[in-house]
Protein backbone atom coordinates (compact mmCIF):
# COMPACT_ATOMS: atom_id res chain seq x y z
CA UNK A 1 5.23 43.33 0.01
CA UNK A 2 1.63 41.89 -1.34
CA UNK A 3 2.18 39.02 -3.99
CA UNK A 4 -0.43 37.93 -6.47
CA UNK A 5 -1.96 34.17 -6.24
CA UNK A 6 -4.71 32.06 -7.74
CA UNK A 7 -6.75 29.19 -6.94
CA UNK A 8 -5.37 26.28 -9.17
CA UNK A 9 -8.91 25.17 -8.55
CA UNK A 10 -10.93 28.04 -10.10
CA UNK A 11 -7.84 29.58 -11.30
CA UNK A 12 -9.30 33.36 -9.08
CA UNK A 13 -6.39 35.45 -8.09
CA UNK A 14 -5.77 36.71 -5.02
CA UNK A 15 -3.42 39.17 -2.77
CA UNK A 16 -1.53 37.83 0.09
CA UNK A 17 1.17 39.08 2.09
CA UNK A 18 4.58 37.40 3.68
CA UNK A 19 2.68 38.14 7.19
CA UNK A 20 -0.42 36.43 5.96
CA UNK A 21 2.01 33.85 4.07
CA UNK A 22 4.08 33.09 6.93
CA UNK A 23 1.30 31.93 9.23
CA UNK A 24 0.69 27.83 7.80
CA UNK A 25 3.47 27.79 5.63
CA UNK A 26 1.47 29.20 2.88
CA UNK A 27 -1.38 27.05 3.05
CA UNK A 28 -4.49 29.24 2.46
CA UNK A 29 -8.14 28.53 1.81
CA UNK A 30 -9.96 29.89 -1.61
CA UNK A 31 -12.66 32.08 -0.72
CA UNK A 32 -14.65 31.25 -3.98
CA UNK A 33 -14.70 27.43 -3.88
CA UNK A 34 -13.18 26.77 -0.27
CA UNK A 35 -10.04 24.76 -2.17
CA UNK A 36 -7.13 24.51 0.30
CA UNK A 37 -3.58 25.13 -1.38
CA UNK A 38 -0.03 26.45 -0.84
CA UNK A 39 -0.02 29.98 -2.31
CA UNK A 40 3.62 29.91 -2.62
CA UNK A 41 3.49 27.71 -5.44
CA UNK A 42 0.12 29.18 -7.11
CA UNK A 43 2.39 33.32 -7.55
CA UNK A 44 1.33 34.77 -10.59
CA UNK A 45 4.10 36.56 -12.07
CA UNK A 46 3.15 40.67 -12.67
CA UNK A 47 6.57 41.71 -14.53
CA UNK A 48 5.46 41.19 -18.05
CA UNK A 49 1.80 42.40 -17.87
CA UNK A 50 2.15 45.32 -15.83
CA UNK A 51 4.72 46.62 -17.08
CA UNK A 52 5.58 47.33 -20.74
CA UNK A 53 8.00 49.42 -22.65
CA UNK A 54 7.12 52.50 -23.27
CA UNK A 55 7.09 53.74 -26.89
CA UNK A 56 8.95 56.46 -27.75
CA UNK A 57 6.36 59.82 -29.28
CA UNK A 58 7.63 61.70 -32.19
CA UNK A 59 9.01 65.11 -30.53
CA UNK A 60 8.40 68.65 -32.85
CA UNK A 61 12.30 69.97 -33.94
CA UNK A 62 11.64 73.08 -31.51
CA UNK A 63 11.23 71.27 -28.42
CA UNK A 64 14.64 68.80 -29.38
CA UNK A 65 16.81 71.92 -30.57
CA UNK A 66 18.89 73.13 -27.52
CA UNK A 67 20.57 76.34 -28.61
CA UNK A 68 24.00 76.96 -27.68
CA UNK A 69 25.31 78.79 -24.49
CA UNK A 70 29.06 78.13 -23.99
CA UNK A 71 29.33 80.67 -20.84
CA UNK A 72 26.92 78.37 -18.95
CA UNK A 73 29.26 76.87 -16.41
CA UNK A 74 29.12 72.93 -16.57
CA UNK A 75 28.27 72.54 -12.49
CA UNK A 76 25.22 74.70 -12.68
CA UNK A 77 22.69 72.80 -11.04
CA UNK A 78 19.41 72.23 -13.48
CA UNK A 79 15.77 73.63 -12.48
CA UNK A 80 13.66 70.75 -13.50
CA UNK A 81 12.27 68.20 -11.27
CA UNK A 82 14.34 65.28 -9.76
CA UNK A 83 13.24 62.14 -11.79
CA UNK A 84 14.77 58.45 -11.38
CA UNK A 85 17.31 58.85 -14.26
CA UNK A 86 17.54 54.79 -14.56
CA UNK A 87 14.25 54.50 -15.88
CA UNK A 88 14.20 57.74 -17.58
CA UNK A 89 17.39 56.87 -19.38
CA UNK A 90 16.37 53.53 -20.54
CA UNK A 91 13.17 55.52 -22.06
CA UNK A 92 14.81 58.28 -23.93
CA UNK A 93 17.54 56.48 -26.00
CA UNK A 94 16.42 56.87 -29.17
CA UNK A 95 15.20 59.91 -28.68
CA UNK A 96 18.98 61.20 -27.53
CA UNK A 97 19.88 59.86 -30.92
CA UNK A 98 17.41 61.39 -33.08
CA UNK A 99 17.70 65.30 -31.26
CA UNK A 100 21.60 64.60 -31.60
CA UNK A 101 20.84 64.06 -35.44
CA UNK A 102 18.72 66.77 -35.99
CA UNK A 103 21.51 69.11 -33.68
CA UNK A 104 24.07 68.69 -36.21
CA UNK A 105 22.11 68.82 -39.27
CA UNK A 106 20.53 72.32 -37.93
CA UNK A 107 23.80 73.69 -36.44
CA UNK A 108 26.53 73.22 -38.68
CA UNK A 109 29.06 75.52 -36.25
CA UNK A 110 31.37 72.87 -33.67
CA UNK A 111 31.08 75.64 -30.77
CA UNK A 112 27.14 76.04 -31.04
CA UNK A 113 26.71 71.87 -30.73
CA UNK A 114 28.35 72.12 -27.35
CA UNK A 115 26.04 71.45 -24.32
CA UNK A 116 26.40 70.87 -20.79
CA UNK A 117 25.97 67.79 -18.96
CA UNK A 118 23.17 69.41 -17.23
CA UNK A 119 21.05 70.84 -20.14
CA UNK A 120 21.25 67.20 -21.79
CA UNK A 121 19.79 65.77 -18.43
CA UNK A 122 17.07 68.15 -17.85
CA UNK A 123 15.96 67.59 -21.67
CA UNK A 124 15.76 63.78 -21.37
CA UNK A 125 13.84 64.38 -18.07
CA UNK A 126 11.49 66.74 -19.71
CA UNK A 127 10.57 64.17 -22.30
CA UNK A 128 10.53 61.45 -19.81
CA UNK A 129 7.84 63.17 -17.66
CA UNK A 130 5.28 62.94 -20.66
CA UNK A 131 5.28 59.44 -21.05
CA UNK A 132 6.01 57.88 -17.79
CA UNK A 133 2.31 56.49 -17.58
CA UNK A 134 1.11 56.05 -20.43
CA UNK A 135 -2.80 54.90 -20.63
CA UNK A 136 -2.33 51.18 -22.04
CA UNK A 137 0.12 50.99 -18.90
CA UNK A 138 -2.56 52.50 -16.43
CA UNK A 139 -5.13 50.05 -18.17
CA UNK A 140 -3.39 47.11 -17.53
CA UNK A 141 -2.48 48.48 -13.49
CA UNK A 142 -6.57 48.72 -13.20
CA UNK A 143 -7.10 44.71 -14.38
CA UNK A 144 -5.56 43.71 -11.15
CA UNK A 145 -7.16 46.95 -9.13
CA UNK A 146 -7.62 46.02 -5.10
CA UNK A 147 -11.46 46.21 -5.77
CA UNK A 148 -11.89 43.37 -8.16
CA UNK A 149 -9.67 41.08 -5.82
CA UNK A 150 -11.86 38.03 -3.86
CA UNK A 151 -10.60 37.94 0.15
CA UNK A 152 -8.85 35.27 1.34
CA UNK A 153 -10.16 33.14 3.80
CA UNK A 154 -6.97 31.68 5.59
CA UNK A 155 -7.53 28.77 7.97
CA UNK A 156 -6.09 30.70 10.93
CA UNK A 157 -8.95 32.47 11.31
CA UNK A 158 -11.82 30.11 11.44
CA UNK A 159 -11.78 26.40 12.11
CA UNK A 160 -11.38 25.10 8.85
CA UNK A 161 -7.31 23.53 9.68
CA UNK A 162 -8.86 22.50 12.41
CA UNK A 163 -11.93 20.14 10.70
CA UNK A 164 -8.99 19.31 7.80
CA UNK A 165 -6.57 18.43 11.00
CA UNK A 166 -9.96 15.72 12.49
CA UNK A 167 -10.83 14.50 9.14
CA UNK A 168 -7.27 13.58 8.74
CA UNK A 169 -7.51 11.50 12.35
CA UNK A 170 -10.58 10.06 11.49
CA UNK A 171 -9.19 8.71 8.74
CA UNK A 172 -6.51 7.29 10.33
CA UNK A 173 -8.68 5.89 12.86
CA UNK A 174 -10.75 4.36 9.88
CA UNK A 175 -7.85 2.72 8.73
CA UNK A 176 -6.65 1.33 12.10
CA UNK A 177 -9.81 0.00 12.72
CA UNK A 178 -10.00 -1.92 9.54
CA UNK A 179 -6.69 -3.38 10.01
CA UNK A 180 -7.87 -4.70 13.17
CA UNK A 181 -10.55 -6.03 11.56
CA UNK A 182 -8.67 -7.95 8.96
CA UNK A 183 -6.13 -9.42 12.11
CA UNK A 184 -9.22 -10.46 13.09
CA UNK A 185 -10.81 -12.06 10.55
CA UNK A 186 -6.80 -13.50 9.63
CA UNK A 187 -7.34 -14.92 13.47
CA UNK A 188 -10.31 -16.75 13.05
CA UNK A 189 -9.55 -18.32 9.45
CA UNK A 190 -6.09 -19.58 11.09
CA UNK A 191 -7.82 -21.14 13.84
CA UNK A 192 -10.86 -22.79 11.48
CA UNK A 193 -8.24 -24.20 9.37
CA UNK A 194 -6.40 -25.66 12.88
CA UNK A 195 -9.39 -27.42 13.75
CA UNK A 196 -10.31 -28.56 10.54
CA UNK A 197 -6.94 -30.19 10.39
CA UNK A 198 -7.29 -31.79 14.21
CA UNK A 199 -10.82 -32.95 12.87
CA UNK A 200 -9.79 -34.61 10.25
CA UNK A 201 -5.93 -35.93 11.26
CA UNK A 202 -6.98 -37.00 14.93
CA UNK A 203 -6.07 -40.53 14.74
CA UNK A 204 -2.91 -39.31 13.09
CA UNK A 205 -2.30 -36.72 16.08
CA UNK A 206 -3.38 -39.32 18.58
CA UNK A 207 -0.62 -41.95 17.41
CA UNK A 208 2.33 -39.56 16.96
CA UNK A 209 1.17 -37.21 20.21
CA UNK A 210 -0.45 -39.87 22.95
CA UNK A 211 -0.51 -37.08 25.37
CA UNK A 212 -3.23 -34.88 23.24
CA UNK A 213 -5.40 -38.03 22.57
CA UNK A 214 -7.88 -37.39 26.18
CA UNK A 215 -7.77 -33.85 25.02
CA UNK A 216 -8.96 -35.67 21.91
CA UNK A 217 -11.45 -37.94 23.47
CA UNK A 218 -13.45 -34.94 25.01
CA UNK A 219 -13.79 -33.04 22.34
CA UNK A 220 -14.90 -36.17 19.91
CA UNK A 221 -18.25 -36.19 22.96
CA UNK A 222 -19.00 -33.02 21.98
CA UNK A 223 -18.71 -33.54 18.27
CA UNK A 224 -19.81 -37.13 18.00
CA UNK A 225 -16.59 -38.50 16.67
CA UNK A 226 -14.41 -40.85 17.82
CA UNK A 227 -10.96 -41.93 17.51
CA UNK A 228 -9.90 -44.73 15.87
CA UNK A 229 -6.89 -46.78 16.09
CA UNK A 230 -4.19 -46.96 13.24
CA UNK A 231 -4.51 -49.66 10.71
CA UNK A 232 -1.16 -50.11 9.29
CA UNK A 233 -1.73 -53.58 7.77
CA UNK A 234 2.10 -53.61 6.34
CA UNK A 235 3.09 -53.43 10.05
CA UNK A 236 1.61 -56.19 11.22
CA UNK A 237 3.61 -59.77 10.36
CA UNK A 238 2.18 -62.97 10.85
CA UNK A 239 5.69 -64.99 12.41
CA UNK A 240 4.36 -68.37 12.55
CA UNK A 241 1.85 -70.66 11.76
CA UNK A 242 0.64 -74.62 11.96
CA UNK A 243 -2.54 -76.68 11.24
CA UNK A 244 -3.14 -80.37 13.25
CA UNK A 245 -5.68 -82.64 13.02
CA UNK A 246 -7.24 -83.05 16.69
CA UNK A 247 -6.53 -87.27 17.28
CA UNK A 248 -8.96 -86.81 20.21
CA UNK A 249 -12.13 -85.50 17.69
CA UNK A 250 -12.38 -86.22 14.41
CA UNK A 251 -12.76 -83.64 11.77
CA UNK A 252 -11.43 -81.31 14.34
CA UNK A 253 -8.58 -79.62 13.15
CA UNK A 254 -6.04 -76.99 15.33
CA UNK A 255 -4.50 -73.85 14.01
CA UNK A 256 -1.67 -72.16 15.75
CA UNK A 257 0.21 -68.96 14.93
CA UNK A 258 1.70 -65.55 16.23
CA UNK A 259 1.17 -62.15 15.25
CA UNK A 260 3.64 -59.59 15.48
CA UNK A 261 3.47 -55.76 15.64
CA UNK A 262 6.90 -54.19 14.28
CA UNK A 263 5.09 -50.76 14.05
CA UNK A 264 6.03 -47.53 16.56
CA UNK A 265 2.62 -47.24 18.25
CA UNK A 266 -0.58 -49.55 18.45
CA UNK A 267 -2.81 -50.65 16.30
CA UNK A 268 -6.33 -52.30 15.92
CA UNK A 269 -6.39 -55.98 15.94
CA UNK A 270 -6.59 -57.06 12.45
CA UNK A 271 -8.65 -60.10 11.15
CA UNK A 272 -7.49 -63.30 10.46
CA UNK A 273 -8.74 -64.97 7.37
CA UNK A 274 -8.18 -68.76 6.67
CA UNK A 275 -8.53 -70.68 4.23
CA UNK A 276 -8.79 -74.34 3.73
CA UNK A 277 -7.65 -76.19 0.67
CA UNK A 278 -7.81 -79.91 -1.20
CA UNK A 279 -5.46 -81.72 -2.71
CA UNK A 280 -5.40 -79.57 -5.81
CA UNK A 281 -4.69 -76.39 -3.85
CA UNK A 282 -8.57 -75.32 -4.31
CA UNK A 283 -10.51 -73.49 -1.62
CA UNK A 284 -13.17 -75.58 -0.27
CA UNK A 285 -13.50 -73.59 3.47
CA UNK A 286 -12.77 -69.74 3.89
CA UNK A 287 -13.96 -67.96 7.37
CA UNK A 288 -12.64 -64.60 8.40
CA UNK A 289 -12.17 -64.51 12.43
CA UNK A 290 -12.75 -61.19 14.62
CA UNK A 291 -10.22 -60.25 17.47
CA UNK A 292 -12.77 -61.38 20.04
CA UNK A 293 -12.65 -64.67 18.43
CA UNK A 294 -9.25 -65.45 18.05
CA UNK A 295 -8.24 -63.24 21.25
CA UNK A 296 -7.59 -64.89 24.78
CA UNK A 297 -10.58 -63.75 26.95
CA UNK A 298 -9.97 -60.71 28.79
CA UNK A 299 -8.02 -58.92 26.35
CA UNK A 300 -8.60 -55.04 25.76
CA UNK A 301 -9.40 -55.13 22.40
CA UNK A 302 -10.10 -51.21 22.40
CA UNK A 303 -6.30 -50.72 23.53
CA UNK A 304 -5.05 -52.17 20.38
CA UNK A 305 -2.01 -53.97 19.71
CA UNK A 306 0.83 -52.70 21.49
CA UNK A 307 3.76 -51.72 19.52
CA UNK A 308 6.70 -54.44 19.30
CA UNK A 309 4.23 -57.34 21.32
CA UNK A 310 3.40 -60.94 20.09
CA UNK A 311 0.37 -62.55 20.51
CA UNK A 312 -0.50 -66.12 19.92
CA UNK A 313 -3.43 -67.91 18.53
CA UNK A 314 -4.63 -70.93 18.55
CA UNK A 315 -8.20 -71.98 17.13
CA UNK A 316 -9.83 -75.27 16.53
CA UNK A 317 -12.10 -75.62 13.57
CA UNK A 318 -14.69 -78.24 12.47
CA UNK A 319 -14.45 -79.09 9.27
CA UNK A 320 -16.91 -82.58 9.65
CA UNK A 321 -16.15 -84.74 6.70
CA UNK A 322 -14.64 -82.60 4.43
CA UNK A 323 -11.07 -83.70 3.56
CA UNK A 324 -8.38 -81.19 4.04
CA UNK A 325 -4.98 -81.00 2.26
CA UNK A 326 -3.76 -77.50 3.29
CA UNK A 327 -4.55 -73.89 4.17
CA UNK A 328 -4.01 -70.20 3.28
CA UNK A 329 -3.60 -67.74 5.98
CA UNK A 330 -4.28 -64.15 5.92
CA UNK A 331 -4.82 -60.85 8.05
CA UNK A 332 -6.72 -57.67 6.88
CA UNK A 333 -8.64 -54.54 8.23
């Protein structure tokens, strides 16, 4: 059985069979404009323009008057050619009720209206034979004639599923590859940002992790950084502190005191600042001391100050003849 399709492209119809059908599913190629579709859901339904009812032609009264023969036996067979009665009965319905109209007017007598079974057949076939095609039927048959029909081109026979098939894995290959690329790319930025954040926290990551700070070191050579101790000035206390005047030189006086580092991890050695005061509580001295110069010799200043350790100072300042009532005592970064 041949079905009629059409390209929902450039909307030309084509014949295809369930063989032909059966091969991809229904997927076919358009032989006008090379569009691939599924015929099965392009059918173009045939029943209501090839096919119409076929209009009933007046019939003259001496071709629809049957005249009466009641010895005919009802079971004689009839003479005229085997028709299918289905469509020839649908067809001749109104004419059955006009010649049955015109029978009664024309034969008034009961006995003469009688017919067989057979004789009404054969006269509905007779009229049915003269307009089984008629030519608006036959017309509309020829606009879907073989002739005028485009071939199909169906992808079993060339390599056309086959290119659709590679395009399809190149394009999944495309996409594969540009994922990759954006893991890649997601890579990189993750490990930028890393060392942007060990560039810039690597004192932090040196105090908290001790064990990355030669890992640290090195890579500060490269980069000509360096890492710097913690200065945590809240951290540091000083504990004690006392100012004498040295009996053994005048305008010598001695400074003692202790610094204490309550902090979790070392720090840098902060300065000491003093200041020295009159009578009214007004700075007359103020000198700010390094940790090499308050520091007992020997000391690894570039160690820091240990967490949790004490350290004591003791300085002696000249101060010539100067008189000194008290002092102020500081420490800052």
């Amino acid at each position: 059985m041949r079905n009629i399709t059409h390209c929902p492209n450039c909307q030309t119809q084509f014949f295809v069979s369930e063989d032909q059908l059966k091969q991809h599913g229904g997927l076919v190629r358009c032989g006008q404009c090379l569009h691939v579709f599924n015929a099965k859901e392009q059918f173009v339904s045939t029943s209501s323009s090839l096919i119409e009812e076929a209009p009933t032609s007046p019939v003259s009264p001496s071709a629809e008057t049957t005249e009466a023969r009641p010895t005919i036996e009802r079971n004689t067979p009839s003479t005229w050619p085997k028709v299918d009665l289905q469509f020839a009965t649908t067809a001749t319905t109104t004419h059955d009720t006009q010649a049955n109209a015109e029978s009664a007017t024309s034969h008034p007598n009961s006995a003469a209206l009688e017919t067989t079974n057979s004789e009404q057949t054969a006269f509905a076939i007779a009229h049915t034979a003269t307009i089984v095609a008629p030519p608006h039927v036959q017309d509309n048959i020829e606009e879907y004639s073989p002739n005028d029909v485009t071939k199909l081109n169906f992808t079993s026979q060339s390599e056309d599923l086959n290119e659709v098939v590679k395009f399809g894995k190149q394009k999944t290959e495309h996409k594969l590859s540009y994922r990759w690329l954006w893991m890649l790319g997601t890579f990189l930025l993750v490990l930028t940002a890393i060392a942007q954040s060990a560039y810039y926290l690597r004192n932090t990551i040196a105090i908290y992790y001790p064990n990355l700070k030669p890992h640290l070191l090195v890579a500060c050579q490269h980069l000509g950084c360096k890492i710097e101790l913690p200065k945590q000035i809240e951290s540091i206390f000083i504990d004690d502190s006392d100012m004498q005047e040295d009996l053994a030189h005048p305008g010598v006086i001695r400074l003692s005191s202790s610094l204490f580092n309550k902090a979790g991890f070392s720090q840098a050695y902060p300065n000491i600042e003093l200041t020295l005061t009159d009578t009214n509580d007004s700075a007359i001295l103020r000198r700010i001391f390094k940790p090499a110069e308050y520091l007992p010799p020997n000391t690894d200043i570039a160690a820091g100050f240990a967490a949790g350790r004490e350290i004591k100072i003791k300085l002696a300042i000249t101060t010539g003849d100067i008189p000194v009532a008290g002092y102020r005592l500081y420490i800052s970064y």
